[in-house]
N, C-alpha and C. Protein backbone atom coordinates (compact mmCIF):
# COMPACT_ATOMS: atom_id res chain seq x y z
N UNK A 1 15.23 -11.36 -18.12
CA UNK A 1 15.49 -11.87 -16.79
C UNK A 1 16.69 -11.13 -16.20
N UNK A 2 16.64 -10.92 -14.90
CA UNK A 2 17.65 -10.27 -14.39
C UNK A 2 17.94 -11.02 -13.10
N UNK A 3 18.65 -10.57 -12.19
CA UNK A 3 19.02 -11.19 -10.85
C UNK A 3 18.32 -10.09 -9.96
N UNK A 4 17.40 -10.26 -9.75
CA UNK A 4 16.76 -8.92 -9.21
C UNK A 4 16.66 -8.81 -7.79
N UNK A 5 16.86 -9.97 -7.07
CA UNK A 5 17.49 -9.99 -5.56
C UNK A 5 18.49 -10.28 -4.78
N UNK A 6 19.92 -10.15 -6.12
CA UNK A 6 20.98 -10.41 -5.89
C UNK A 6 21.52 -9.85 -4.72
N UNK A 7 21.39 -8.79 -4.40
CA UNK A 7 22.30 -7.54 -3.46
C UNK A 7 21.35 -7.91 -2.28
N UNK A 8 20.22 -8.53 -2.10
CA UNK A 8 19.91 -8.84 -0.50
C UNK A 8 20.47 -10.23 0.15
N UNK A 9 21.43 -10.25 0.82
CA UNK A 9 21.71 -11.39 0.97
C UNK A 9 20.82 -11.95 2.31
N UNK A 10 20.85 -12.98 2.63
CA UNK A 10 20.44 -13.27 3.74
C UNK A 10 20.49 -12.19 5.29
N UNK A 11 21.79 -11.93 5.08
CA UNK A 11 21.91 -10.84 6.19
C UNK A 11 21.30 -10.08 6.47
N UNK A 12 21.17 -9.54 5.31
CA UNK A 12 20.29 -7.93 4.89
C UNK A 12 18.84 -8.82 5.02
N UNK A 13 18.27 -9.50 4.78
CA UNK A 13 17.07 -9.86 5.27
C UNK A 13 16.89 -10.15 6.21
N UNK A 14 17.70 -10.38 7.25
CA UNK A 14 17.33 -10.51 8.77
C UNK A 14 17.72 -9.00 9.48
N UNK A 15 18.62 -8.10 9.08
CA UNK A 15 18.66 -6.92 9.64
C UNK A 15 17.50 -6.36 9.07
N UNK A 16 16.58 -6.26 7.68
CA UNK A 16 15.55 -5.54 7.67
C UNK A 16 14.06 -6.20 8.67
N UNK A 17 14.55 -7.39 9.13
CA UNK A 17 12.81 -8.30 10.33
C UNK A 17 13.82 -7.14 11.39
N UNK A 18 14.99 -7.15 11.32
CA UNK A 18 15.33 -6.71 12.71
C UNK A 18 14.97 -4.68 13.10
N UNK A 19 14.99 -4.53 11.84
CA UNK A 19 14.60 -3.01 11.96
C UNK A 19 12.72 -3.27 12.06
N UNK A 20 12.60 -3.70 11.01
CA UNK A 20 10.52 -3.55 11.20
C UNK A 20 10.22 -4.11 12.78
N UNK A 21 10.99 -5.16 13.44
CA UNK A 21 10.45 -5.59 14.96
C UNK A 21 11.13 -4.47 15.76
N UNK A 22 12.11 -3.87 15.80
CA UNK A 22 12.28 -2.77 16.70
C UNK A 22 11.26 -1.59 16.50
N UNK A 23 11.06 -1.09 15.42
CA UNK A 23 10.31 0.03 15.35
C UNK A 23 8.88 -0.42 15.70
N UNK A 24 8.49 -1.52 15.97
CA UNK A 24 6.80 -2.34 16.40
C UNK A 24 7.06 -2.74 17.81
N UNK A 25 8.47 -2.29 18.42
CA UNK A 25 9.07 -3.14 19.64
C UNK A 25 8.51 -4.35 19.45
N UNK A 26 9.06 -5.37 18.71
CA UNK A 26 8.35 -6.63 18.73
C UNK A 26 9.77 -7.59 18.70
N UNK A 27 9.68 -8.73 19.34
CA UNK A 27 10.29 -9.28 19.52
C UNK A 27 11.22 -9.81 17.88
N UNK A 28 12.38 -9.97 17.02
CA UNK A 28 12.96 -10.24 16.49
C UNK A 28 14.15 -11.34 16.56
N UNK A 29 13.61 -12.60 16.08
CA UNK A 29 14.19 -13.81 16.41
C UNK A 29 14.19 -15.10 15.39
N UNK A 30 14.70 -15.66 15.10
CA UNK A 30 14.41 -17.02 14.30
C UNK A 30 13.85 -17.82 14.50
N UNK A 31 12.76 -18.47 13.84
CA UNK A 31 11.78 -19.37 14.25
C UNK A 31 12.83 -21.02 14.20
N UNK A 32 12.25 -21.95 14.65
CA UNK A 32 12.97 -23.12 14.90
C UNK A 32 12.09 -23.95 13.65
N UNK A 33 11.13 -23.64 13.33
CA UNK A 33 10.24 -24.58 12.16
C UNK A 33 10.26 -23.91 11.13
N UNK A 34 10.38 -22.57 10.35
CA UNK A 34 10.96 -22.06 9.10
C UNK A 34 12.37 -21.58 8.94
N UNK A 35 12.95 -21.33 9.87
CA UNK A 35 14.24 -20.24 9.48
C UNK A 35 15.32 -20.96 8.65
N UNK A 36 15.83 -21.95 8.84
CA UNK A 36 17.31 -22.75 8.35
C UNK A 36 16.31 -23.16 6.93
N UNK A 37 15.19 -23.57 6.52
CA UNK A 37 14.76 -23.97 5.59
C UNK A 37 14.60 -23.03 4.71
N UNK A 38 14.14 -21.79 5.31
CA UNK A 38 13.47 -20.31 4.02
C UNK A 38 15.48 -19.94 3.71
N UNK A 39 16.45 -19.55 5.22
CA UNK A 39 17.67 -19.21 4.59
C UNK A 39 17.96 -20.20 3.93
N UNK A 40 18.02 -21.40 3.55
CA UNK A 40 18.17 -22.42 2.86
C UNK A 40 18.14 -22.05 1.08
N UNK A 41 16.62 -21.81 1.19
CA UNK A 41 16.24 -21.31 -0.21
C UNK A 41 16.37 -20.04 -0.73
N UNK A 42 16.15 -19.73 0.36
CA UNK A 42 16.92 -18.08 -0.22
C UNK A 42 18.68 -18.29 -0.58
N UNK A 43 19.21 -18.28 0.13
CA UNK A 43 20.45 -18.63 0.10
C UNK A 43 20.72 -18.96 -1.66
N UNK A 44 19.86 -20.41 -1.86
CA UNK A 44 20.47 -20.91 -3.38
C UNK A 44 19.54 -19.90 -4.53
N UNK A 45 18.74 -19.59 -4.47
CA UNK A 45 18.14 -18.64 -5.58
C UNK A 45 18.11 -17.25 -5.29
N UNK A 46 18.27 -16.15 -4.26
CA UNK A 46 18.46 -15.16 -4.44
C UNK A 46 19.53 -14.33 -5.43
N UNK A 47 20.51 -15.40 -5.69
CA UNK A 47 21.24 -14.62 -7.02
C UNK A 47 20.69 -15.22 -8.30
N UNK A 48 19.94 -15.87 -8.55
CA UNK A 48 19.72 -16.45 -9.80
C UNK A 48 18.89 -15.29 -10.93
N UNK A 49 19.08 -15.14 -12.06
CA UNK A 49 18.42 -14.24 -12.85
C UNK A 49 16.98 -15.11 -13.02
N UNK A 50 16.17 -14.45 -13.01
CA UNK A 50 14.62 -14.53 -13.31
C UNK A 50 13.74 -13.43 -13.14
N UNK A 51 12.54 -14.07 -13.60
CA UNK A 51 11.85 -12.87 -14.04
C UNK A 51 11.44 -11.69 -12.83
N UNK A 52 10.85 -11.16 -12.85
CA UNK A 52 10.37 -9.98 -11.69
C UNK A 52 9.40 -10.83 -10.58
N UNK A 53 8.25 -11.51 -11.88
CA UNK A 53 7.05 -12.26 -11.22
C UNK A 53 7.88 -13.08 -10.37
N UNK A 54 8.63 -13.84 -11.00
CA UNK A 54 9.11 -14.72 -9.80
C UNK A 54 10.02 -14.45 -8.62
N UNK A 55 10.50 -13.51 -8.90
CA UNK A 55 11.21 -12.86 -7.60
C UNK A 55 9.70 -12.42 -6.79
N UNK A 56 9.37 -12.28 -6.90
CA UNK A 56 7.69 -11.93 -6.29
C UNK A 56 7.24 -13.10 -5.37
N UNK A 57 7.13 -14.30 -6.24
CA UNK A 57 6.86 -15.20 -5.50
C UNK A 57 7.48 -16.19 -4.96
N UNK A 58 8.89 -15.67 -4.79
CA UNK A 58 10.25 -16.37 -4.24
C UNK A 58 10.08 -15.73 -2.76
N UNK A 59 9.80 -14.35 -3.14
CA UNK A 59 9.58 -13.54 -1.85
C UNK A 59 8.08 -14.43 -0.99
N UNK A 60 7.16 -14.63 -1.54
CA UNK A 60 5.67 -15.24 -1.33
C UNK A 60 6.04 -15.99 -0.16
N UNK A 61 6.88 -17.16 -1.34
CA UNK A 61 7.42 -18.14 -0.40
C UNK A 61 8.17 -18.63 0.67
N UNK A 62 9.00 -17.40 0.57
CA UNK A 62 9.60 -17.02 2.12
C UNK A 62 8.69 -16.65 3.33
N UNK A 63 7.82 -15.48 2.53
CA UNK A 63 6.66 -15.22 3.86
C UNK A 63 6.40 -16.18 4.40
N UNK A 64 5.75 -17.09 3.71
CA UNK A 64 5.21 -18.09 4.00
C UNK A 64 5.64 -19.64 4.95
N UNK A 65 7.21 -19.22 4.90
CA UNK A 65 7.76 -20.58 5.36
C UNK A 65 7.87 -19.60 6.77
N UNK A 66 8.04 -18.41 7.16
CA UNK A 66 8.10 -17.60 8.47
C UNK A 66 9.39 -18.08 8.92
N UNK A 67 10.41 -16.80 8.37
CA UNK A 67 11.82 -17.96 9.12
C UNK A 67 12.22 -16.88 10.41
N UNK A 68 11.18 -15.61 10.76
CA UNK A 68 11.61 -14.98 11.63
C UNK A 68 10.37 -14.67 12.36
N UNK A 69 9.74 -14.88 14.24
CA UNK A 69 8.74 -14.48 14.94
C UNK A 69 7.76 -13.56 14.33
N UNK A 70 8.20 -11.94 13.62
CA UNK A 70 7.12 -11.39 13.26
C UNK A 70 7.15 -10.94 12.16
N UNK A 71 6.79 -10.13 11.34
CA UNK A 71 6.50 -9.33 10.25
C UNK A 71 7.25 -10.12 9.01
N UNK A 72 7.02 -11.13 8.50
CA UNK A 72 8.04 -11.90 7.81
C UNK A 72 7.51 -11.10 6.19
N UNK A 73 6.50 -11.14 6.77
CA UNK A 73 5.19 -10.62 5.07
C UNK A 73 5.96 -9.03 4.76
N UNK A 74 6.11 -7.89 5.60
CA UNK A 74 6.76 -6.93 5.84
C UNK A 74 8.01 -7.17 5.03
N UNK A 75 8.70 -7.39 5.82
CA UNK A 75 10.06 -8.11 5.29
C UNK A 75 10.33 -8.44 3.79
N UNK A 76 9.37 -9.46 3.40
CA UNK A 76 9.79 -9.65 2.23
C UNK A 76 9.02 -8.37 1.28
N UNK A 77 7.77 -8.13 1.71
CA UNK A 77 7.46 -6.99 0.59
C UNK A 77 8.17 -6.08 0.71
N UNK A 78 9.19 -5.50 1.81
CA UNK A 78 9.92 -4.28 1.47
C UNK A 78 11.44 -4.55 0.46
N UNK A 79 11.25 -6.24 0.57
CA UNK A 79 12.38 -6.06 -0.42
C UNK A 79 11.87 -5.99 -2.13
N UNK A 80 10.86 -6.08 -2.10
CA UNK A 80 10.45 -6.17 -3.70
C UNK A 80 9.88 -4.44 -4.04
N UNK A 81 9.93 -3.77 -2.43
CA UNK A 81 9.50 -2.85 -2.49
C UNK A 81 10.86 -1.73 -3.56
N UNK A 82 11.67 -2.17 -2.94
CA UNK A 82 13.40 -2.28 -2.81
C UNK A 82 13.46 -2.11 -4.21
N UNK A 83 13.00 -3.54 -4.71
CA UNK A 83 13.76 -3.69 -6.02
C UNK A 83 12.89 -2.85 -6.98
N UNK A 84 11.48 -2.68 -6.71
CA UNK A 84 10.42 -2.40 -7.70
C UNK A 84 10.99 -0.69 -8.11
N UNK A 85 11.40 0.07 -6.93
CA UNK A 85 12.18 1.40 -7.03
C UNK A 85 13.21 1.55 -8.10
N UNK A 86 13.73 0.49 -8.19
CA UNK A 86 15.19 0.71 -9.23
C UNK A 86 14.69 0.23 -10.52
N UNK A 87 12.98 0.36 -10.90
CA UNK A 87 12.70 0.29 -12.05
C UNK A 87 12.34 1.82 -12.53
N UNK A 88 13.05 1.86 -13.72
CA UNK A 88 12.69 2.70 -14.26
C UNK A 88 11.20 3.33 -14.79
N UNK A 89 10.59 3.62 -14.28
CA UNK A 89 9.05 3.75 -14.66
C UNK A 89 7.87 4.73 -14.28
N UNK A 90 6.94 5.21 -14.44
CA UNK A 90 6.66 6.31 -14.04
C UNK A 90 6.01 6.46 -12.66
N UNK A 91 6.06 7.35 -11.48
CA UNK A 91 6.19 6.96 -10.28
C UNK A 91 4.28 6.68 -10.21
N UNK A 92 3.30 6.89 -10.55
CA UNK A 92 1.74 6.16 -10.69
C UNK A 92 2.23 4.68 -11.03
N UNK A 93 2.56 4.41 -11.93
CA UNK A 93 2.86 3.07 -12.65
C UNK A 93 3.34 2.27 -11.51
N UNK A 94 4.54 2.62 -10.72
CA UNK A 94 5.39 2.39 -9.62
C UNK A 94 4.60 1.87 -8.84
N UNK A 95 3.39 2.72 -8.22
CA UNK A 95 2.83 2.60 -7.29
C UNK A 95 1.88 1.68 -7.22
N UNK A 96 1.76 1.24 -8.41
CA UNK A 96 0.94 0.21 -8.69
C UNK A 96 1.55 -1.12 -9.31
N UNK A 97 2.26 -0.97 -9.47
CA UNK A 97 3.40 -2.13 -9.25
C UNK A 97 4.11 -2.25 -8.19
N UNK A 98 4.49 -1.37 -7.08
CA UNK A 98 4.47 -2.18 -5.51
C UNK A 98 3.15 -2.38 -5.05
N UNK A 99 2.06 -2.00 -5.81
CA UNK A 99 0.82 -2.69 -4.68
C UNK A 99 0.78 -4.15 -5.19
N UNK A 100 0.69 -4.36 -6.35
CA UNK A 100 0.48 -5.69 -6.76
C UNK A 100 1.11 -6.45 -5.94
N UNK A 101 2.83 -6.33 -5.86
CA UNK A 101 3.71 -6.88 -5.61
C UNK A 101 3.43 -7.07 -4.36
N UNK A 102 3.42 -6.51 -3.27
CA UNK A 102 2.69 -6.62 -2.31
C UNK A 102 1.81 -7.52 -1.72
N UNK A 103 1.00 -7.42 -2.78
CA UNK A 103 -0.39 -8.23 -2.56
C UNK A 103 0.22 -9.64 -2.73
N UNK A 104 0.75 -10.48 -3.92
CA UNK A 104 1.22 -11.31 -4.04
C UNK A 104 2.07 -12.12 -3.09
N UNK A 105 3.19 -10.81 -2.65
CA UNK A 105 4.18 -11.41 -1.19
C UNK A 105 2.96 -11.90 -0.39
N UNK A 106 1.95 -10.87 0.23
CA UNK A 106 1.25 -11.39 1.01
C UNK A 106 0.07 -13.17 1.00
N UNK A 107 0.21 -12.97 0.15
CA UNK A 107 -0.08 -14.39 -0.98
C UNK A 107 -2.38 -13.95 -1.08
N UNK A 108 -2.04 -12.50 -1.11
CA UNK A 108 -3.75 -11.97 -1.16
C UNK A 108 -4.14 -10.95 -2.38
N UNK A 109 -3.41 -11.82 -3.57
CA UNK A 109 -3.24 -11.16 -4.69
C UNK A 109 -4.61 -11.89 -5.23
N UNK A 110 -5.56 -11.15 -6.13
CA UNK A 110 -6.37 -11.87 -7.08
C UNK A 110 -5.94 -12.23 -7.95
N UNK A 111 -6.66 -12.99 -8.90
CA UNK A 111 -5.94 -13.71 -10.18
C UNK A 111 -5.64 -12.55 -11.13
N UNK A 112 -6.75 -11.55 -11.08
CA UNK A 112 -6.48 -10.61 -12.08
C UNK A 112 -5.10 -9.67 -11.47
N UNK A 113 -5.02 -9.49 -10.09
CA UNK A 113 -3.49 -8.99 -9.93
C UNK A 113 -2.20 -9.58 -10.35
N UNK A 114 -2.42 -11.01 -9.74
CA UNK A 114 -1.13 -11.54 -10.12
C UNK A 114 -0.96 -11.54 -11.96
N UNK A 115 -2.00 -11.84 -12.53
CA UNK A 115 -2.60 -11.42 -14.43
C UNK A 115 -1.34 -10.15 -14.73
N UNK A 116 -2.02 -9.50 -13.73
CA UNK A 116 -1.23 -7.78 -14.28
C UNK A 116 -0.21 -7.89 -13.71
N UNK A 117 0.76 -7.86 -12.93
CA UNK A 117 1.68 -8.05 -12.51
C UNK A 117 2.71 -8.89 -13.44
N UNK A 118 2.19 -10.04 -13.87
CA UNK A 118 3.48 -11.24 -14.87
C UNK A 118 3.12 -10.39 -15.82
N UNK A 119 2.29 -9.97 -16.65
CA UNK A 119 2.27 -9.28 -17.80
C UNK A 119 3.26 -8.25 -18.06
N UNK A 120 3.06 -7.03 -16.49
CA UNK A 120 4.40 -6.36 -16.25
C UNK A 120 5.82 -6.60 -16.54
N UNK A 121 6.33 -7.93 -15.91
CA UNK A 121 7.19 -8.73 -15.76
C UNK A 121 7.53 -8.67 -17.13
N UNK A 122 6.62 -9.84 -17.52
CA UNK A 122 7.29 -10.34 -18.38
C UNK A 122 7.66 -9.04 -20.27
N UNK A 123 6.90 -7.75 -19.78
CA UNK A 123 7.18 -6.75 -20.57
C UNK A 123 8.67 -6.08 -19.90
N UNK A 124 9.59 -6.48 -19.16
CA UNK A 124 10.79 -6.20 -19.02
C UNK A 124 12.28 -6.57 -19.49
């Protein structure tokens, strides 16, 4: 287990919605029905050590609560995109460990992805 989304703090997750909605010119803003609840949870577990998988679906669950107007799914997969880079591993392997990861944030992972993916994980 590691702290594997320690170094994004909240900030850094709203300046990266704020870079993906400028470059889409799309509006970049806080929603009034997810935002104080997802920074909420992010806030208390983004430093906590755990596994990879679950930083995966810590990220899921942020998509999912939408704490910013657009690309929230974006957002969080570029941070696992983020972290999946500072694994040591071979760059094919890589690439298929940000797709998984990916897929999962997006919460359109099959069983056999998310399968391969914790297996990954939990071989770290």
């Amino acid at each position: 287990m590691r702290p594997w989304l320690a170094s994004f703090t909240w900030d850094m997750i709203a300046a990266q919605n704020a870079v993906l909605c400028a470059a889409k010119n799309a509006l970049h803003k806080p929603t009034s029905d997810g935002h104080d609840a997802t920074k909420e949870l992010w806030v208390s577990l983004h430093q906590t050590e755990m596994l990879l998988h679950k930083a995966a679906d810590l990220c899921r669950r942020c998509h999912r609560m939408a704490p910013f107007c657009f690309y929230n799914g974006n957002t969080f997969a570029s941070v696992m995109t983020l972290v999946i880079r500072k694994i040591d591993i071979p760059a094919d392997q890589a690439f298929v460990i940000r797709s998984l990861a990916g897929h999962i944030v997006a919460g359109v992972a099959t069983e056999e992805e998310v399968r391969a993916f914790r297996e990954f994980s939990d071989g770290l």
